[in-house]
Protein backbone atom coordinates (compact mmCIF):
# COMPACT_ATOMS: atom_id res chain seq x y z
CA UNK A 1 16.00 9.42 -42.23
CA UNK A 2 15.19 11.97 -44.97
CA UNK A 3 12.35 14.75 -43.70
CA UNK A 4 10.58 15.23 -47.13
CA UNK A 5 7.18 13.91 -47.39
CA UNK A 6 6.48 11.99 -50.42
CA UNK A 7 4.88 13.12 -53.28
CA UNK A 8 1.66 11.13 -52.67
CA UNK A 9 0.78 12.61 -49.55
CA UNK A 10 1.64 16.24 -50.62
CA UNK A 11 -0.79 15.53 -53.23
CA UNK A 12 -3.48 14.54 -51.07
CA UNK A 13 -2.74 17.12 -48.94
CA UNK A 14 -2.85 20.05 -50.94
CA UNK A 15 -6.62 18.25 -52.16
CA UNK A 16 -7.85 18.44 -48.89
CA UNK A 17 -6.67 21.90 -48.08
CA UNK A 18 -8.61 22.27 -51.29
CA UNK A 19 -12.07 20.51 -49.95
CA UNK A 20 -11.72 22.66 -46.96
CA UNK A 21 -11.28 26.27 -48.91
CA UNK A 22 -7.97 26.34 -47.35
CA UNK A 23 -4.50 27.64 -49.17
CA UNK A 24 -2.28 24.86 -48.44
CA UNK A 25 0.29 26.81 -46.72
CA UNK A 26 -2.60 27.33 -43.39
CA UNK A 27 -3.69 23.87 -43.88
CA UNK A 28 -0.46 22.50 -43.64
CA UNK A 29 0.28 24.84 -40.73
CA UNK A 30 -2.96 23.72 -38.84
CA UNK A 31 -1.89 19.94 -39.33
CA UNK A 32 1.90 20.34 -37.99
CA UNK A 33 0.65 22.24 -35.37
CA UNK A 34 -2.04 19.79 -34.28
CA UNK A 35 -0.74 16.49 -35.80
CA UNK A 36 -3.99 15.79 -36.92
CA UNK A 37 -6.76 16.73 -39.76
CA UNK A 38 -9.33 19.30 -39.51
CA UNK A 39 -12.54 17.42 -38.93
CA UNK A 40 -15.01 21.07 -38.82
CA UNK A 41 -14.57 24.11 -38.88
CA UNK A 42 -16.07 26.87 -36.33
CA UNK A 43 -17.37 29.87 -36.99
CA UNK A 44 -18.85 32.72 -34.86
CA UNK A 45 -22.33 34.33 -35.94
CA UNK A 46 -20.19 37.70 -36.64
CA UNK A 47 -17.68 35.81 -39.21
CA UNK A 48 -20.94 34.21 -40.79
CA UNK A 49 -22.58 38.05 -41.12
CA UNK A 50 -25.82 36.90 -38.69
CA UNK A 51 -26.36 39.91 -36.26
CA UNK A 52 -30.39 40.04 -35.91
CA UNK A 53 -32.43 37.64 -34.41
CA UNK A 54 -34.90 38.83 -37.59
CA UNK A 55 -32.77 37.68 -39.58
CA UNK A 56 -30.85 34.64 -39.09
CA UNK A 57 -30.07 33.40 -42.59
CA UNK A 58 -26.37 33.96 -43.67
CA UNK A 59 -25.84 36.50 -46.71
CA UNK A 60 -25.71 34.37 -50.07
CA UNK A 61 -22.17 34.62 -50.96
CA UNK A 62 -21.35 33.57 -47.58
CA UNK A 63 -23.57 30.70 -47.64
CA UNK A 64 -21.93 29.47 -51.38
CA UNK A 65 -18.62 29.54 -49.88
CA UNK A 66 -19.58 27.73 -46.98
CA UNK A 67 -21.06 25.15 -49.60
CA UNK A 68 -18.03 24.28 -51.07
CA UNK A 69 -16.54 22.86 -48.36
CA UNK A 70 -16.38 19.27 -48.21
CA UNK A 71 -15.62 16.25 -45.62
CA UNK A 72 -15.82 18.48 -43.15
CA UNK A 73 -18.40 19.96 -40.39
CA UNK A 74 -19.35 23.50 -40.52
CA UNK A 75 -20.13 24.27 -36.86
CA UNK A 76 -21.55 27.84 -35.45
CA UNK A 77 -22.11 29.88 -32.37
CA UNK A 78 -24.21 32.31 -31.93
CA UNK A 79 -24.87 35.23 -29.39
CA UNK A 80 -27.99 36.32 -27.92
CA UNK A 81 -29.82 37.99 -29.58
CA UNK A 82 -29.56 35.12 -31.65
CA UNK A 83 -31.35 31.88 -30.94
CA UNK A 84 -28.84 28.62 -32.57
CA UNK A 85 -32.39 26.88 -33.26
CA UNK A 86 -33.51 29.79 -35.68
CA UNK A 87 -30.48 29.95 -36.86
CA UNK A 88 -29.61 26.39 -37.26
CA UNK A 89 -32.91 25.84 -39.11
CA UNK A 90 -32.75 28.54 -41.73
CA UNK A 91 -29.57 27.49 -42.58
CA UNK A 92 -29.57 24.20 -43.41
CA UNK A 93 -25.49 24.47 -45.14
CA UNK A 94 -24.49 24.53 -41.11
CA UNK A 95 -24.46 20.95 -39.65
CA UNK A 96 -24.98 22.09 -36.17
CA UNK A 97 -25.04 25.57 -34.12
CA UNK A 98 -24.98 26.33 -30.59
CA UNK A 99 -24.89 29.65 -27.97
CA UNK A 100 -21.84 30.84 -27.63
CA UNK A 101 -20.08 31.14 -24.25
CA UNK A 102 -20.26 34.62 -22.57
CA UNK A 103 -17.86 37.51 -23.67
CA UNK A 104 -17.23 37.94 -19.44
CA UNK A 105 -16.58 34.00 -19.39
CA UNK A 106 -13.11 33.01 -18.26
CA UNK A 107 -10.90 30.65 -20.69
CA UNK A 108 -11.21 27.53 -19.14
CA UNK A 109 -15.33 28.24 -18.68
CA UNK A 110 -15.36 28.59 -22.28
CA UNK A 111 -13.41 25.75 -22.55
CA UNK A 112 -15.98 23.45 -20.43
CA UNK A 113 -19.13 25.30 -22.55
CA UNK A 114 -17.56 23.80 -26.19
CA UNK A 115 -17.30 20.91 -24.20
């Protein structure tokens, strides 16, 4: 049995890697890796620029790429000083935020905190 992937699914592939801002080459890495699609994507409050509780809003051009993603959720977490309500609500691109676990936290208590 041949292992080429037809033409059709490359296609709709590469579109998704597209909807997600992905190059195809790390979306297609994600999915042999996992088997599966990316349904969100995570970010921490220092990849989305929000440092002060102040100032929770993310930085425009951050914000405009973070609109262009599509079919996907685009989850945060935040550390203190940062409250994921404040956060969550003056960003209304992010479809749900949350604390982070603790730096100090060991892997498999940050594992039960994400749940």
């Amino acid at each position: 049995m041949p292992k080429t992937i037809p033409l059709m699914v490359v296609k709709m592939r590469v579109a998704r890697a597209r909807e997600l801002g992905l190059d195809y080459k790390a979306y297609a890495a994600i999915r042999q890796a996992t088997g599966r699609d990316i349904l969100a994507l995570l970010f921490s409050s220092n990849a989305l620029r929000v440092m002060r509780a102040d100032a929770p809003q993310i930085p425009v051009h951050e914000a405009d790429i973070l609109r262009t993603v599509e079919n996907a959720q685009k989850l945060a977490l935040v550390h203190l000083p940062l409250s994921a309500a404040a956060v969550h609500s003056a960003n209304p691109v992010l479809d749900h935020v949350d604390v982070a676990p603790q730096f100090v936290a060991s892997w498999s208590q940050m594992r039960g905190h994400l749940g």
